[in-house]
Protein backbone atom coordinates (compact mmCIF):
# COMPACT_ATOMS: atom_id res chain seq x y z
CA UNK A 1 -46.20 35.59 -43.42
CA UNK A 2 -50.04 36.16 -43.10
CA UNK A 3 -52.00 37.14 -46.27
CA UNK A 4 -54.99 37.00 -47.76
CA UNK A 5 -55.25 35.26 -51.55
CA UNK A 6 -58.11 36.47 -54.01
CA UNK A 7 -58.88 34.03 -57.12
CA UNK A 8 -61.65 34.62 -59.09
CA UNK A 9 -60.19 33.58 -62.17
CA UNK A 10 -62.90 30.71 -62.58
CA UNK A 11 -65.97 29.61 -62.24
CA UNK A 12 -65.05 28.38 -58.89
CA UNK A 13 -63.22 30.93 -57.05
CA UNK A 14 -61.79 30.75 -53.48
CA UNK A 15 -60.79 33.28 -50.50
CA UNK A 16 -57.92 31.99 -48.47
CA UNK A 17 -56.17 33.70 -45.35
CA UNK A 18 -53.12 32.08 -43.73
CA UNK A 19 -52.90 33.81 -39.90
CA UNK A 20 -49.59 32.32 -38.52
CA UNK A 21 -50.17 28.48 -38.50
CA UNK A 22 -53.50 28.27 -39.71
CA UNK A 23 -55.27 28.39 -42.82
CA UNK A 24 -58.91 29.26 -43.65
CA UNK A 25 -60.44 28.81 -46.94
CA UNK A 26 -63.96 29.61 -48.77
CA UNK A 27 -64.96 28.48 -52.37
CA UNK A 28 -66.68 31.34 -54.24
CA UNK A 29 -68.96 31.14 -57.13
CA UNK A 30 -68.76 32.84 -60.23
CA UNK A 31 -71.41 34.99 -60.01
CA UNK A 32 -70.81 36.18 -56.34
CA UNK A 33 -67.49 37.56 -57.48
CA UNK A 34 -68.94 41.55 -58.67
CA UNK A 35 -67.23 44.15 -56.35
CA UNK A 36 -70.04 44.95 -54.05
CA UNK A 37 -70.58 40.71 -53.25
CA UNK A 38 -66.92 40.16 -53.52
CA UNK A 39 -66.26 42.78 -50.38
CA UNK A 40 -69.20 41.42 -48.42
CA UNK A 41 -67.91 38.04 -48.31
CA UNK A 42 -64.34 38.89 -47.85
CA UNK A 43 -65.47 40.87 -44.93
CA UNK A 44 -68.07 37.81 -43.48
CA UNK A 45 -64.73 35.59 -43.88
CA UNK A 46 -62.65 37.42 -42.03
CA UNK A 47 -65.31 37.79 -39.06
CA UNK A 48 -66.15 34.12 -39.49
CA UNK A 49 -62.59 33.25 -38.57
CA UNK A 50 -62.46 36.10 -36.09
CA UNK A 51 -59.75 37.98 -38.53
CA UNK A 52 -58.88 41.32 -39.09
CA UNK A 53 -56.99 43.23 -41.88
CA UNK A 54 -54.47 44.50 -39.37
CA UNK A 55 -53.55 40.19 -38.63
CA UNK A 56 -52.18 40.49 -42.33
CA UNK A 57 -49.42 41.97 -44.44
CA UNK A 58 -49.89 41.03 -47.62
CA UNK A 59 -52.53 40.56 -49.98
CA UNK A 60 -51.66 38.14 -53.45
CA UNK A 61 -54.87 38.16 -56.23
CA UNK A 62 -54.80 35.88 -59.30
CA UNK A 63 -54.35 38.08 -61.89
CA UNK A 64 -55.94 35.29 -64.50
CA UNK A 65 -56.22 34.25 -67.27
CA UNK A 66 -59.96 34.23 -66.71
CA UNK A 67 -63.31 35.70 -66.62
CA UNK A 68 -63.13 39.32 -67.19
CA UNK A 69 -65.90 40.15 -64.59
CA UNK A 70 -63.98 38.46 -62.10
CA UNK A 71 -60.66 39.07 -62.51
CA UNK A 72 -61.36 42.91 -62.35
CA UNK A 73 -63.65 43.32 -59.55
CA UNK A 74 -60.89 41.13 -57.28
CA UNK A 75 -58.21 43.37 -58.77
CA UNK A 76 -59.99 46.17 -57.83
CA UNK A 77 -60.91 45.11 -54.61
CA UNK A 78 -57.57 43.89 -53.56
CA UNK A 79 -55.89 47.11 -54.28
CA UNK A 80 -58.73 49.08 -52.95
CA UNK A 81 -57.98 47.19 -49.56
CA UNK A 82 -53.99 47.10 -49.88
CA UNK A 83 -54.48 50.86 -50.33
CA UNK A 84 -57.00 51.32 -47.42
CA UNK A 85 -55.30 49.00 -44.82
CA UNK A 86 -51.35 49.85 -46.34
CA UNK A 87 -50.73 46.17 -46.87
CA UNK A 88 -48.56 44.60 -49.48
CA UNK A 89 -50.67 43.87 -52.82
CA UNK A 90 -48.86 41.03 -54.83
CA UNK A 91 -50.42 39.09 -58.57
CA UNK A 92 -49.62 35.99 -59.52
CA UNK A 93 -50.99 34.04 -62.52
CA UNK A 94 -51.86 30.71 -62.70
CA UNK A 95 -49.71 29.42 -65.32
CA UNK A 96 -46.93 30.12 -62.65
CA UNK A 97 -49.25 29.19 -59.71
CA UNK A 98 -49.85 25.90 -60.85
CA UNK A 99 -46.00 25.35 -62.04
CA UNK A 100 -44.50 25.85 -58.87
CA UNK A 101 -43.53 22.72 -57.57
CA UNK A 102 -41.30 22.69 -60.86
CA UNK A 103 -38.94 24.81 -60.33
CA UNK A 104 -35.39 23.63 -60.48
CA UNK A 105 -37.16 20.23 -61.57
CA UNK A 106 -36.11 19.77 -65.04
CA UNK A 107 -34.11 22.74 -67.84
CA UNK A 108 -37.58 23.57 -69.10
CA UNK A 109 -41.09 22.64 -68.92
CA UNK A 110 -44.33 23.69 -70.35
CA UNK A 111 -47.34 24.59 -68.53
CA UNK A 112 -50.95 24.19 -70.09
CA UNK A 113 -54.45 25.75 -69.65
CA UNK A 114 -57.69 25.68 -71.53
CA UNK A 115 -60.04 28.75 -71.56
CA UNK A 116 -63.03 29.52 -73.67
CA UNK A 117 -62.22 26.30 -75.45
CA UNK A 118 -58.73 27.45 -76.23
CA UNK A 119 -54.94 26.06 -75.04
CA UNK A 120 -52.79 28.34 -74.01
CA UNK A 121 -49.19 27.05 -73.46
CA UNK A 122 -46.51 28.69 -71.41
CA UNK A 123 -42.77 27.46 -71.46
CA UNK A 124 -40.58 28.65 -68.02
CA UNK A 125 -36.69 27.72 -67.58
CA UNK A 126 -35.10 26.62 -64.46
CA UNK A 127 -35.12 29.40 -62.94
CA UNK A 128 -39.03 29.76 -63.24
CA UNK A 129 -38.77 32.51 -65.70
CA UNK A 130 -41.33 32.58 -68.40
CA UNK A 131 -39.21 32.55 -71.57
CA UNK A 132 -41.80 32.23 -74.27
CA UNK A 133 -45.11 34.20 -74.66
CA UNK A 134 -47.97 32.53 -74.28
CA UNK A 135 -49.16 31.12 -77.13
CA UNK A 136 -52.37 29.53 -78.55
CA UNK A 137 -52.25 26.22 -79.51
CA UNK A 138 -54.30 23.29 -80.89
CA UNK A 139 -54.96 20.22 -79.26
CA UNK A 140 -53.01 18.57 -82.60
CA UNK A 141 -50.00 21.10 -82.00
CA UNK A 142 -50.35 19.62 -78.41
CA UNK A 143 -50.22 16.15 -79.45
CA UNK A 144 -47.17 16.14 -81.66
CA UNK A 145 -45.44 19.10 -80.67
CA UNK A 146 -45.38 18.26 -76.43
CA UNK A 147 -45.75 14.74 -75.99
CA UNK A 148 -42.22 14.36 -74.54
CA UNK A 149 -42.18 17.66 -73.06
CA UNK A 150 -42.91 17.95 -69.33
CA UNK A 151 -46.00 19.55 -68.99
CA UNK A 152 -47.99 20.85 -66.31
CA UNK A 153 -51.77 21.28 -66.01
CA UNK A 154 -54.15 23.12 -63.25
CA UNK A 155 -56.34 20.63 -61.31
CA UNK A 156 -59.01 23.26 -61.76
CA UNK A 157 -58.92 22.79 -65.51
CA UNK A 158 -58.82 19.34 -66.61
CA UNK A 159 -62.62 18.83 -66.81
CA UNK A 160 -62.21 21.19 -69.81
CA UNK A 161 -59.00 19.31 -71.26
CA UNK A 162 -59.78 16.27 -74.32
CA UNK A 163 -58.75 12.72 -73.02
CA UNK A 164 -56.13 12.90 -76.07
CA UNK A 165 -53.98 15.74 -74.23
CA UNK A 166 -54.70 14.03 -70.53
CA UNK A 167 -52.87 10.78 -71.77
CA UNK A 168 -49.82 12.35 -72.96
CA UNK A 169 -47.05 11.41 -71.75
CA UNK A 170 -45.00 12.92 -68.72
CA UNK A 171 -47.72 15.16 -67.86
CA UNK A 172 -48.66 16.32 -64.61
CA UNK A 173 -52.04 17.42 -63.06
CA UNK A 174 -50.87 20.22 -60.58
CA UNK A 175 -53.63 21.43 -57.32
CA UNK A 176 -53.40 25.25 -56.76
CA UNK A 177 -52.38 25.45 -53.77
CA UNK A 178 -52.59 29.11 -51.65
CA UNK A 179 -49.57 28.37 -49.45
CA UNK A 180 -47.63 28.04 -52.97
CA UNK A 181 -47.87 31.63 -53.34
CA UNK A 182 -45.95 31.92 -49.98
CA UNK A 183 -42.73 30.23 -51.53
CA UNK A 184 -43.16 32.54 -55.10
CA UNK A 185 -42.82 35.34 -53.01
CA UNK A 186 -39.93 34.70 -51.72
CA UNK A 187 -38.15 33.59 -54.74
CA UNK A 188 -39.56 36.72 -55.70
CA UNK A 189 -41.36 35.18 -58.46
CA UNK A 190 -44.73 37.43 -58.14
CA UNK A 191 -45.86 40.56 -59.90
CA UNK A 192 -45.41 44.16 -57.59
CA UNK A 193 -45.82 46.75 -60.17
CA UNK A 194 -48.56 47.18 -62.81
CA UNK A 195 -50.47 43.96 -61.22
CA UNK A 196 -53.51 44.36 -64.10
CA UNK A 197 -55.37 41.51 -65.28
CA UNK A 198 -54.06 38.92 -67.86
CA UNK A 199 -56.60 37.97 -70.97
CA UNK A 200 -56.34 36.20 -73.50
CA UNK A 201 -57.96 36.08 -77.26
């Protein structure tokens, strides 16, 4: 499969394109991610790595939680392009993104993210289903509700995670990875309809 992935979730955002057996990949800054900069650069990427829309099918954007700015200029700019170019336009989120290499691991796990100085927990079942809402937590509801939970956090995150939470037991520092999204769309774990952005309060 060859597809281009759009996160802008955070501060530090990334293109990646995967053309057959290679993969290219560009870091993005938070405040190059408004529509008309986000475009430019997608375009300079793809003629950087002497790529064209018609070498991909599909095109997967993070569809947060994150900065608001971000995560709707990518969402509009990926379906602008899916609609333009009649490629495949797929979300993802990266409580899932960064829980994939847990699925069929354990009966249930938990995975955690801080934004705005918030967690956010998410709990999926074996079959990578989300089967709790997210929900807002404290870093005490953390501590003595999760300590023996499996629990999964973004790589991406953990500078904004206390050292309480980080020593926890059986938890596990996850790196979002864009071939990941590869494998979630086959188990046909990513969003096809409604693909909006995800925020949180």
């Amino acid at each position: 499969m060859n597809f281009l992935s759009i996160d802008c979730s955070t501060d530090l955002g990334s293109l990646f394109l995967k053309i057959k057996n290679k993969t290219f990949i560009k870091n993005l800054q938070s405040d190059k991610s408004s529509s008309d900069l986000l475009m430019k650069l997608i375009l300079d990427f793809f003629k950087q790595n002497n790529v064209s829309f018609n070498d991909i099918t599909h095109i997967f954007v993070n569809q947060g939680p994150g900065n608001f700015s971000g995560l709707r200029s990518s969402l509009a700019i990926a379906k602008g392009i899916s609609l333009s170019k009649n490629l495949n336009l797929l979300g993802y989120d990266t409580f899932k993104w960064a829980s994939t290499k847990f699925l069929s691991k354990k009966d249930s796990f938990f995975c955690i993210i801080k934004f705005r100085g918030k967690y956010y927990v998410k709990k999926f079942d074996i079959k990578f289903k989300g089967i709790s809402k997210i929900e807002k937590v404290s870093e005490e509801d953390i501590i003595k509700r999760y300590d023996k939970e499996l629990k999964v956090v973004p790589s991406n995150m953990i500078k904004y995670f206390n050292e309480n939470v980080l020593k926890l037991n059986n938890l596990y520092i996850a790196d979002l990875d864009h071939n990941n999204l590869e494998f979630l769309h086959i188990k046909g774990l990513l969003d096809n309809n409604l693909i909006k952005p995800l925020y949180l309060g």
